[in-house]
N, C-alpha and C. Protein backbone atom coordinates (compact mmCIF):
# COMPACT_ATOMS: atom_id res chain seq x y z
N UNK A 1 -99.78 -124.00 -41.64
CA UNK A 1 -100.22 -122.92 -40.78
C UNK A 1 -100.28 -121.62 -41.56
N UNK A 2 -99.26 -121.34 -42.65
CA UNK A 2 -99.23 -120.06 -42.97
C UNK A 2 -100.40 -120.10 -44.02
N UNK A 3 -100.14 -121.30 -44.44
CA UNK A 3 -101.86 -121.50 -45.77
C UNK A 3 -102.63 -120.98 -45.50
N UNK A 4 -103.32 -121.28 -44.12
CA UNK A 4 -104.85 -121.53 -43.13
C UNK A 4 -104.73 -119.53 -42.72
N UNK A 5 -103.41 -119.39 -42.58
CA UNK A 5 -103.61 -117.74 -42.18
C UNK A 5 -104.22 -116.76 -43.48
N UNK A 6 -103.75 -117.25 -44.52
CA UNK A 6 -103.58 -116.76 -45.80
C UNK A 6 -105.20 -117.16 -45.86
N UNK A 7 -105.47 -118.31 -46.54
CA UNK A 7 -106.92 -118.52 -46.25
C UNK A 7 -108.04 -117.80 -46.00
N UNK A 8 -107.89 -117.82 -44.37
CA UNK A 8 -108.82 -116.89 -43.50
C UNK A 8 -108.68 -115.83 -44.07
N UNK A 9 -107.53 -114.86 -44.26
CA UNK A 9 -107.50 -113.43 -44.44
C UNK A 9 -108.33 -112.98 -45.89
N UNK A 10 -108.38 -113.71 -46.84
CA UNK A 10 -108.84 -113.94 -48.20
C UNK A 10 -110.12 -114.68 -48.47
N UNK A 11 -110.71 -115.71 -47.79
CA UNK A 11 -111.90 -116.42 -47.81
C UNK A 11 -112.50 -116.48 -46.57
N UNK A 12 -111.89 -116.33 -45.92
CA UNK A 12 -112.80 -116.27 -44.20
C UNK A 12 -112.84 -117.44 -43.59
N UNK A 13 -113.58 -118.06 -42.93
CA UNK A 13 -113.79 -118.60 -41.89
C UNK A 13 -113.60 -120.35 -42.39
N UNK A 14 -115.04 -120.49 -43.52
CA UNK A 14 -115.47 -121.65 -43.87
C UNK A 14 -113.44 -121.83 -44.94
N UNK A 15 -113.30 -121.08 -45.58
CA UNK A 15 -111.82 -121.54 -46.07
C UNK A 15 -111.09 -122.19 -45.62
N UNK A 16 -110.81 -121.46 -44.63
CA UNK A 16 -109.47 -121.52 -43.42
C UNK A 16 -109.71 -123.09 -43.33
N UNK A 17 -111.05 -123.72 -42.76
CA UNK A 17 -111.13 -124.83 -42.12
C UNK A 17 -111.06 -125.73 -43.29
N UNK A 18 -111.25 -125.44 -44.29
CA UNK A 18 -111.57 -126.60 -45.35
C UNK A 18 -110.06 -126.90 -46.04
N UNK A 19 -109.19 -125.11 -45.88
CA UNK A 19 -107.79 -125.54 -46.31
C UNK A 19 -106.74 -126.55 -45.54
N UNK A 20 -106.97 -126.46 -44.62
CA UNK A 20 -106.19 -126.78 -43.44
C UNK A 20 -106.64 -128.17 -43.62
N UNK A 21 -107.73 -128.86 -43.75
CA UNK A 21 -107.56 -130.14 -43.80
C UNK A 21 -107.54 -131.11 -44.79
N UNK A 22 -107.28 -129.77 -46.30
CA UNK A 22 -106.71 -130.35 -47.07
C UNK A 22 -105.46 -130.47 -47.12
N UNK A 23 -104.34 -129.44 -46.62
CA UNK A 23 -103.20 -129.18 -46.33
C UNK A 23 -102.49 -130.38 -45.21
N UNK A 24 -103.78 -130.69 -44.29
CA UNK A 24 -102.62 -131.93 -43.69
C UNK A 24 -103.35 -133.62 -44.33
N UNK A 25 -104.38 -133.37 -44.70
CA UNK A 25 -104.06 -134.78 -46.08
C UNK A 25 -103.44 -134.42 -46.42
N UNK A 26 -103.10 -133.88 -47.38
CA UNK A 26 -101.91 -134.15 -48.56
C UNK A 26 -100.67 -134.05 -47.48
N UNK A 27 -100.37 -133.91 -46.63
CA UNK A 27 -99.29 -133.37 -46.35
C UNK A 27 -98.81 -135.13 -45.37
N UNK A 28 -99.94 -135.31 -44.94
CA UNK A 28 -99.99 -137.03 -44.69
C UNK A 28 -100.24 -138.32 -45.80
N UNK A 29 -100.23 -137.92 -46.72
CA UNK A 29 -100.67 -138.44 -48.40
C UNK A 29 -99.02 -138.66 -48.58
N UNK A 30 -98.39 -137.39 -48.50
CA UNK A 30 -96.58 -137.35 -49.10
C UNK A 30 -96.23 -137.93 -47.70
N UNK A 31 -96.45 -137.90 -46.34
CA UNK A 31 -95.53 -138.71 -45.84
C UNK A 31 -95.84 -140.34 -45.46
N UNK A 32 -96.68 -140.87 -45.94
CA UNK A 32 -96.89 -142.07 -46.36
C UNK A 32 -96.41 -142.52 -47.15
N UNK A 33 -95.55 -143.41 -46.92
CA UNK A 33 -94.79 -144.24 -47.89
C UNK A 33 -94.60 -145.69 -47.85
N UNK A 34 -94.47 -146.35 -48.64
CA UNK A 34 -93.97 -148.10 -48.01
C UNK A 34 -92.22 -147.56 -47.82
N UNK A 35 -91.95 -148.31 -46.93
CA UNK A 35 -90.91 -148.47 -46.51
C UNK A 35 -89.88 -148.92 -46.95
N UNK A 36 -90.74 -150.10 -47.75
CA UNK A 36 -89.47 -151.62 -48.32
C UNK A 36 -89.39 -151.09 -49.52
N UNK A 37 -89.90 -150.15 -50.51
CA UNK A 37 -89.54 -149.46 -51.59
C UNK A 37 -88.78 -149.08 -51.76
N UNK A 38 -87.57 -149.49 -52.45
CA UNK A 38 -86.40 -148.97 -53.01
C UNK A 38 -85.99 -147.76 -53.80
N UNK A 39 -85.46 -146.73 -53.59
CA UNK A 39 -85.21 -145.74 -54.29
C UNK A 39 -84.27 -145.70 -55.28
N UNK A 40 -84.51 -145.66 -56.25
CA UNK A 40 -83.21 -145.47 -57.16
C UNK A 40 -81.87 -144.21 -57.06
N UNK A 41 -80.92 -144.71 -57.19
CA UNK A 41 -79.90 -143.65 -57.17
C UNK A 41 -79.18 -143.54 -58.67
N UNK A 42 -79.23 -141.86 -59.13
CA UNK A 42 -78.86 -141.48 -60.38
C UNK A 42 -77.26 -140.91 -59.49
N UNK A 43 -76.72 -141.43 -61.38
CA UNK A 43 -74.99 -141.30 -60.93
C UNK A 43 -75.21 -140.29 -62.26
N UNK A 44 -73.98 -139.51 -62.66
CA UNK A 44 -74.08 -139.61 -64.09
C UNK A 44 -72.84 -140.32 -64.49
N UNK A 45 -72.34 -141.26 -65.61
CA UNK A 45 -71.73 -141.50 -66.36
C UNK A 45 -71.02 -140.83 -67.38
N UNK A 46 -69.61 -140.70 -67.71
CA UNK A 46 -68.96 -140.02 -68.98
C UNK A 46 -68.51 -141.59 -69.87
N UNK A 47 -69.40 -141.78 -70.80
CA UNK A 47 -69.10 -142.74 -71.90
C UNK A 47 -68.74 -142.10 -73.08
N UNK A 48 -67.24 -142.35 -74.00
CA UNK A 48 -66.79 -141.70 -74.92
C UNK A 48 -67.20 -140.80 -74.74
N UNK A 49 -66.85 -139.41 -74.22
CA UNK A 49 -66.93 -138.24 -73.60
C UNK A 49 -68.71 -137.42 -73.64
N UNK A 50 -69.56 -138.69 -74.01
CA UNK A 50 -70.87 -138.87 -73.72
C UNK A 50 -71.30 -138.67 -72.26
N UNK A 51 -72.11 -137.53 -71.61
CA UNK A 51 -72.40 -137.75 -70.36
C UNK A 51 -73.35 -138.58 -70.46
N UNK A 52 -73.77 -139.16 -69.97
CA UNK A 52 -75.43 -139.83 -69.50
C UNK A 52 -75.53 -139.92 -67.58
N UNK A 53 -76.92 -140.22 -67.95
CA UNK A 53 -77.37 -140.35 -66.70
C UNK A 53 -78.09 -142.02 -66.22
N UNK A 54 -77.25 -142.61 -65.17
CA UNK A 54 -77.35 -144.37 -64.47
C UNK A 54 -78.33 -144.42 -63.65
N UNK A 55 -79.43 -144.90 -63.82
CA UNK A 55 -80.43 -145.58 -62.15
C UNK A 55 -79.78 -146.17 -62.04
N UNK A 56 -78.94 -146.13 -60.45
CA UNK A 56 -78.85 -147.83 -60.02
C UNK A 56 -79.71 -148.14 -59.18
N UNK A 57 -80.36 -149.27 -59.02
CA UNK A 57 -81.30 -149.51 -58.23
C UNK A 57 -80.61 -151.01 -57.19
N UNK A 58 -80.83 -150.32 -55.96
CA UNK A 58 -80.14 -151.11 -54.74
C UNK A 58 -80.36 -152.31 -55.04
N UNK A 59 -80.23 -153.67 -54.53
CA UNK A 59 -80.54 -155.01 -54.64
C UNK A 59 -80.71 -155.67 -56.22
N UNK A 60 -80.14 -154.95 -57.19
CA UNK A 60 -80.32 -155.29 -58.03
C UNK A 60 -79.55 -156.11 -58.57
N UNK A 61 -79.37 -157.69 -59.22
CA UNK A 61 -78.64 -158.19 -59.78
C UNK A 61 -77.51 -157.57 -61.21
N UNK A 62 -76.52 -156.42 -61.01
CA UNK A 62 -75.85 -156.36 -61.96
C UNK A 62 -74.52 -157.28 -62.67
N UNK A 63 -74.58 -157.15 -63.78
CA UNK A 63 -73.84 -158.07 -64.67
C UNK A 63 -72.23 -157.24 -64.99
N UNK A 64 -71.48 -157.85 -64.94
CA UNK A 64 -70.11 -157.34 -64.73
C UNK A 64 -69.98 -156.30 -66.02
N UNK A 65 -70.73 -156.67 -67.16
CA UNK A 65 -71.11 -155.29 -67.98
C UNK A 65 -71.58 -154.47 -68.05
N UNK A 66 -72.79 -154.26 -66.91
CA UNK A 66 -73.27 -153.01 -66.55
C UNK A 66 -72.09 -152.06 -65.32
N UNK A 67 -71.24 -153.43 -64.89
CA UNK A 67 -70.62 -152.67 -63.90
C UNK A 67 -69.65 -152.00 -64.44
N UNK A 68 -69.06 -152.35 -65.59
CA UNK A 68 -67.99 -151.91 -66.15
C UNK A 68 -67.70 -150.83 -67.01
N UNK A 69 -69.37 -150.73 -67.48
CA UNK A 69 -69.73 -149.56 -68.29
C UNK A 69 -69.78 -148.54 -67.26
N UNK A 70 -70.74 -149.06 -66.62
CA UNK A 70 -71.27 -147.83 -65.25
C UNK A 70 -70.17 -147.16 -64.29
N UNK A 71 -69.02 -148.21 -63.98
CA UNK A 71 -68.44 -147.36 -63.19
C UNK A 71 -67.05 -147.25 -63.33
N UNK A 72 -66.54 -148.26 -64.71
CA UNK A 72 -64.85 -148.42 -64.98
C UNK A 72 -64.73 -147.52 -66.53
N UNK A 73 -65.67 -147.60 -66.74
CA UNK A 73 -64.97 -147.19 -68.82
C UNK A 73 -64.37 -145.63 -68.56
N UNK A 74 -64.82 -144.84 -67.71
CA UNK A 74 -64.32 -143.46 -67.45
C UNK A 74 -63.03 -143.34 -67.40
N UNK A 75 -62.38 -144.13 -66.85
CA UNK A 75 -60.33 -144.41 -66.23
C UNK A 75 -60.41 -144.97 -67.27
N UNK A 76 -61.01 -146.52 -67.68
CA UNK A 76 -60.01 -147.37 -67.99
C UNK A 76 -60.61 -147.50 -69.25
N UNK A 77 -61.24 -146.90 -69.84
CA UNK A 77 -61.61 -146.63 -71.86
C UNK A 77 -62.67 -147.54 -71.57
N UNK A 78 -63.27 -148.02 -73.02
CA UNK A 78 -64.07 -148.84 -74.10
C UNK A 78 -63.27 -149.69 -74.18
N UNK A 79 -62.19 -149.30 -74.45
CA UNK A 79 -60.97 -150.75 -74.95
C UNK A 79 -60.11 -151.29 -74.21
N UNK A 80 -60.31 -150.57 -72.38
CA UNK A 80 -59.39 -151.23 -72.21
C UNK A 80 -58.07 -150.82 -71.33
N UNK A 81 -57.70 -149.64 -73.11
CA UNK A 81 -56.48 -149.20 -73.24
C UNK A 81 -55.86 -147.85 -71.67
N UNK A 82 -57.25 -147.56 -71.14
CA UNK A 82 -56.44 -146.37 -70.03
C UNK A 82 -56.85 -145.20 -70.29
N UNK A 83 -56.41 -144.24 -69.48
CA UNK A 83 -56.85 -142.49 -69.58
C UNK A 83 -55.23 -142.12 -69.58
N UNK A 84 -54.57 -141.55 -69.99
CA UNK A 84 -53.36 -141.27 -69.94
C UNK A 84 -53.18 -139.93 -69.10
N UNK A 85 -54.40 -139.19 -69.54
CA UNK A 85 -54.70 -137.93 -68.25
C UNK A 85 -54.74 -137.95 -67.16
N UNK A 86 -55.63 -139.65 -66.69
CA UNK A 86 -56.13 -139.67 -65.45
C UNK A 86 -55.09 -140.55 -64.91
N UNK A 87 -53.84 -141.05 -65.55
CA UNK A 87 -53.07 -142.03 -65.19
C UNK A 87 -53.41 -143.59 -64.55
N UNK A 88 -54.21 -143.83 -65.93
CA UNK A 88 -54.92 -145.31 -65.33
C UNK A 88 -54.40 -145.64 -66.11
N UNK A 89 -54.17 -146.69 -65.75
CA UNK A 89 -53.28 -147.76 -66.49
C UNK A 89 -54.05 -148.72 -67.27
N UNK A 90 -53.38 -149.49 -68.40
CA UNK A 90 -54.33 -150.17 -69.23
C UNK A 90 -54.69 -151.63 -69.07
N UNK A 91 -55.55 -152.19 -69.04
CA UNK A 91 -56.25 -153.24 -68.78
C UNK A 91 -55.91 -154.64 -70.22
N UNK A 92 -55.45 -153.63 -71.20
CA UNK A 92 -54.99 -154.66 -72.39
C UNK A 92 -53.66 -155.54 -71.74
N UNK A 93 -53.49 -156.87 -72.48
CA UNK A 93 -52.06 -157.09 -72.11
C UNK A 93 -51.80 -157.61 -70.98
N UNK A 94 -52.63 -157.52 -70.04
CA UNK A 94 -52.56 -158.25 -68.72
C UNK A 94 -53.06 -159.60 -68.97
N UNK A 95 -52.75 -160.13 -68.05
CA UNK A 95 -52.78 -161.89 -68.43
C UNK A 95 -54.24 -161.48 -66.85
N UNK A 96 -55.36 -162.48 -67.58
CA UNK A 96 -55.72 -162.55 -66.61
C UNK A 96 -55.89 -162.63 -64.76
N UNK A 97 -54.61 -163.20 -64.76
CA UNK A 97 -53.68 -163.62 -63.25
C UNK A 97 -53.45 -162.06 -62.77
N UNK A 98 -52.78 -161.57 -63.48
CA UNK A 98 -52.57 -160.03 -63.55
C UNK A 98 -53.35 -159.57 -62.96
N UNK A 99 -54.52 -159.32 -63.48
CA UNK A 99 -55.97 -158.62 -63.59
C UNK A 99 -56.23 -158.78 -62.16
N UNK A 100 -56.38 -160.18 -61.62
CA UNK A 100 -57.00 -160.91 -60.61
C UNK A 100 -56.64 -159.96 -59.36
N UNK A 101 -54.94 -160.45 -59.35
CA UNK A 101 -54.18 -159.87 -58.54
C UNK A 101 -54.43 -158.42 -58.10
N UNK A 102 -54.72 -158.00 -59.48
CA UNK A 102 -54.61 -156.59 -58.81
C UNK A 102 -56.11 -156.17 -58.31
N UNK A 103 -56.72 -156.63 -58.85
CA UNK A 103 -58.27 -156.19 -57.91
C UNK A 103 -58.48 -157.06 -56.42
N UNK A 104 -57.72 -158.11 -56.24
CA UNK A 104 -58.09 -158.80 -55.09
C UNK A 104 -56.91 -157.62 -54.01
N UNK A 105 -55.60 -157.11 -54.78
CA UNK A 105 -54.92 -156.01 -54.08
C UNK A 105 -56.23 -154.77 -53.57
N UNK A 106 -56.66 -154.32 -54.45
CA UNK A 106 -57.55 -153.39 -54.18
C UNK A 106 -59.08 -153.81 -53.15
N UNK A 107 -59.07 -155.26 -53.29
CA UNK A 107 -60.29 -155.61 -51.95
C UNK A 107 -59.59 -155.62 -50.91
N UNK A 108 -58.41 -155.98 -50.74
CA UNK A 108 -57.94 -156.18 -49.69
C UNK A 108 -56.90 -154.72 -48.63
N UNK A 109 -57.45 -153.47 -49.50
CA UNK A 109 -57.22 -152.20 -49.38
C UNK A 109 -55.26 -152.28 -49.19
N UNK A 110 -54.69 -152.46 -50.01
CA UNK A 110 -53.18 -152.73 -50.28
C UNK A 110 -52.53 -151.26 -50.85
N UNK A 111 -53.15 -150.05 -50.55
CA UNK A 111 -52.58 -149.07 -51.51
C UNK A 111 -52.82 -148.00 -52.52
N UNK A 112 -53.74 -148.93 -52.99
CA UNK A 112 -54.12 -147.83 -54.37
C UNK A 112 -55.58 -147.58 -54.12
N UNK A 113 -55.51 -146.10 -53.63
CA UNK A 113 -56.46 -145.39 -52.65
C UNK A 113 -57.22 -144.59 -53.45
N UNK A 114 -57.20 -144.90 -54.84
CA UNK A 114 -58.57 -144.27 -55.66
C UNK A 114 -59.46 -145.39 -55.67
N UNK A 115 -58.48 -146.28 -56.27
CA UNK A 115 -59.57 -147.55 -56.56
C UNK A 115 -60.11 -148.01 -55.41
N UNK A 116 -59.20 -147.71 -53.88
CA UNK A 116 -60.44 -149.01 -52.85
C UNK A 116 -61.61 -147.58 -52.66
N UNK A 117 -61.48 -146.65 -52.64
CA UNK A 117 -62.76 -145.55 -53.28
C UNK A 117 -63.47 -145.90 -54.28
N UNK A 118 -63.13 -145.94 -55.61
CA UNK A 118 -63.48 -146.30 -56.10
C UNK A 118 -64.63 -148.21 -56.01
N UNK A 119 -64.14 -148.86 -55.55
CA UNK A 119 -64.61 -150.17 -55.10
C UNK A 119 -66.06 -149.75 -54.16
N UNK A 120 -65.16 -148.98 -53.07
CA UNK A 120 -66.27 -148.35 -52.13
C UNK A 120 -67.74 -147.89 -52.41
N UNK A 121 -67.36 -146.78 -53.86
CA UNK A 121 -68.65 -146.56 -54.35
C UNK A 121 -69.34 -147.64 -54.81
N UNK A 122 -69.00 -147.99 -55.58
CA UNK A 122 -69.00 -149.60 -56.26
C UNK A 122 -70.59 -150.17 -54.90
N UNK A 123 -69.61 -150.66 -54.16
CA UNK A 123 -70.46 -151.81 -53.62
C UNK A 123 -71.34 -150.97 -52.50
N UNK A 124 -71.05 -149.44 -52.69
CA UNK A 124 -72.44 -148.76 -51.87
C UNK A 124 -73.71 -148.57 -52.76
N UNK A 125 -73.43 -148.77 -54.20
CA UNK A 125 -74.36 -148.92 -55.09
C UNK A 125 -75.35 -149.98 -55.14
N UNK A 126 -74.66 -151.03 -54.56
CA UNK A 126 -75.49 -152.47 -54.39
C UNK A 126 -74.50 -153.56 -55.88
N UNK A 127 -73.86 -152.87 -56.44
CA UNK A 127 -73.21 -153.52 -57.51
C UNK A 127 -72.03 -154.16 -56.96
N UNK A 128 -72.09 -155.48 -57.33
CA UNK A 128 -71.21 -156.87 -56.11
C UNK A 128 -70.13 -157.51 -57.54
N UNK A 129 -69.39 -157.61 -56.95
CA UNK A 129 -68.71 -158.61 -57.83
C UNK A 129 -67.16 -159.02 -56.82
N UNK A 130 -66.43 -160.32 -57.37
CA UNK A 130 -65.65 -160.84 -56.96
C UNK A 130 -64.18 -160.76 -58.12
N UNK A 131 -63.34 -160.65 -57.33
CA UNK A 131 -61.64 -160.04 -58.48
C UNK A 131 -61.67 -161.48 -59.43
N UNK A 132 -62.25 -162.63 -59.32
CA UNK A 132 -61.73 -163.80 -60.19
C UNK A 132 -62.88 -163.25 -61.07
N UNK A 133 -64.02 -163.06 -61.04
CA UNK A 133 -64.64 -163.29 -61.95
C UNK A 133 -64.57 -161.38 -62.75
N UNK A 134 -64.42 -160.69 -62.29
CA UNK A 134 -64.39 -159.42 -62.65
C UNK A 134 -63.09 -159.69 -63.37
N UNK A 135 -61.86 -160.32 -63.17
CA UNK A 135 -60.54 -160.71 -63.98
C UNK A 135 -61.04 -160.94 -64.90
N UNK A 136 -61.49 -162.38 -65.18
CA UNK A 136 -62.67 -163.50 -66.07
C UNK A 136 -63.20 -162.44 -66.82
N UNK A 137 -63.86 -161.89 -66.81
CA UNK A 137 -64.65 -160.39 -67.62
C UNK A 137 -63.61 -160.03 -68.05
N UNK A 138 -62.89 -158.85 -67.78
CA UNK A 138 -61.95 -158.31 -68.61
C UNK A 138 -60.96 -158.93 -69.27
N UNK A 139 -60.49 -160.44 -68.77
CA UNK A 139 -59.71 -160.90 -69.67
C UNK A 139 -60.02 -161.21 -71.20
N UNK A 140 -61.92 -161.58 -70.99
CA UNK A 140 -61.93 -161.82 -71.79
C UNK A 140 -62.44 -160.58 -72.92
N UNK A 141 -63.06 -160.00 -72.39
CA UNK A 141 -63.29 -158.41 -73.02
C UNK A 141 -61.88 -157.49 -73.93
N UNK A 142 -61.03 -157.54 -73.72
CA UNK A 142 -60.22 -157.00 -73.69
C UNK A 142 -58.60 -157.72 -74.41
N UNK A 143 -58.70 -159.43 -73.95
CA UNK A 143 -57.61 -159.63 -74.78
C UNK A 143 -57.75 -161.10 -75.53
């Protein structure tokens, strides 16, 4: 509307009309969309005090190494070993069983109220995984 005023006041008559119905194409151009098109969601990542920037893209099959990069190495290192700042504890040294335990603690919301947050984001990302096999991963990653 304010275009078509602007328009007229500056080109006159034949403007006005020719802006205006370019203004609601395009303006019906951008709100046309497919629907079932997935949007990607940017996170950023701190890898070795590297920021970067993550698409995750919803429905996507991720691999317990993209998940681990993407949303654990920040707390729990490259190696493993923990944030001593952030008071995460280290992932070395645990016997797999260990491991298990404590993430099936954290699905089953038992307490430790960063991580079922943490989890939360997790699986609002579309990134799925199960505590045996996410154990399975880090056990073997790590020891």
């Amino acid at each position: 509307m304010i275009f078509a005023i602007i328009a007229k006041i500056f080109y006159g008559e034949f403007y006005e009309k020719t802006s205006t119905i370019l203004l609601i194409s395009l303006l019906t151009f951008l709100g046309c969309s497919d629907s079932k098109k997935e949007q990607d969601t940017v996170i950023k990542v701190q890898n070795h005090n590297i920021e970067t920037t993550e698409k995750i893209t919803p429905n996507k099959q991720y691999t317990l190494d993209e998940i681990y990069i993407t949303m654990c190495i920040t707390c729990h290192s490259h190696d493993g070993s923990g944030n001593v700042d952030k008071l995460t504890p280290s992932i070395t040294g645990k016997t797999q069983q260990e491991i298990q335990q404590a993430l099936t603690d954290i699905e089953n919301d038992t307490g430790h109220i960063v991580m079922e947050h943490n989890r939360g984001e997790i699986l609002k990302m579309g990134m799925q995984y199960s505590a045996k096999e996410m154990s399975l991963y880090m056990d073997e990653r790590f020891n």
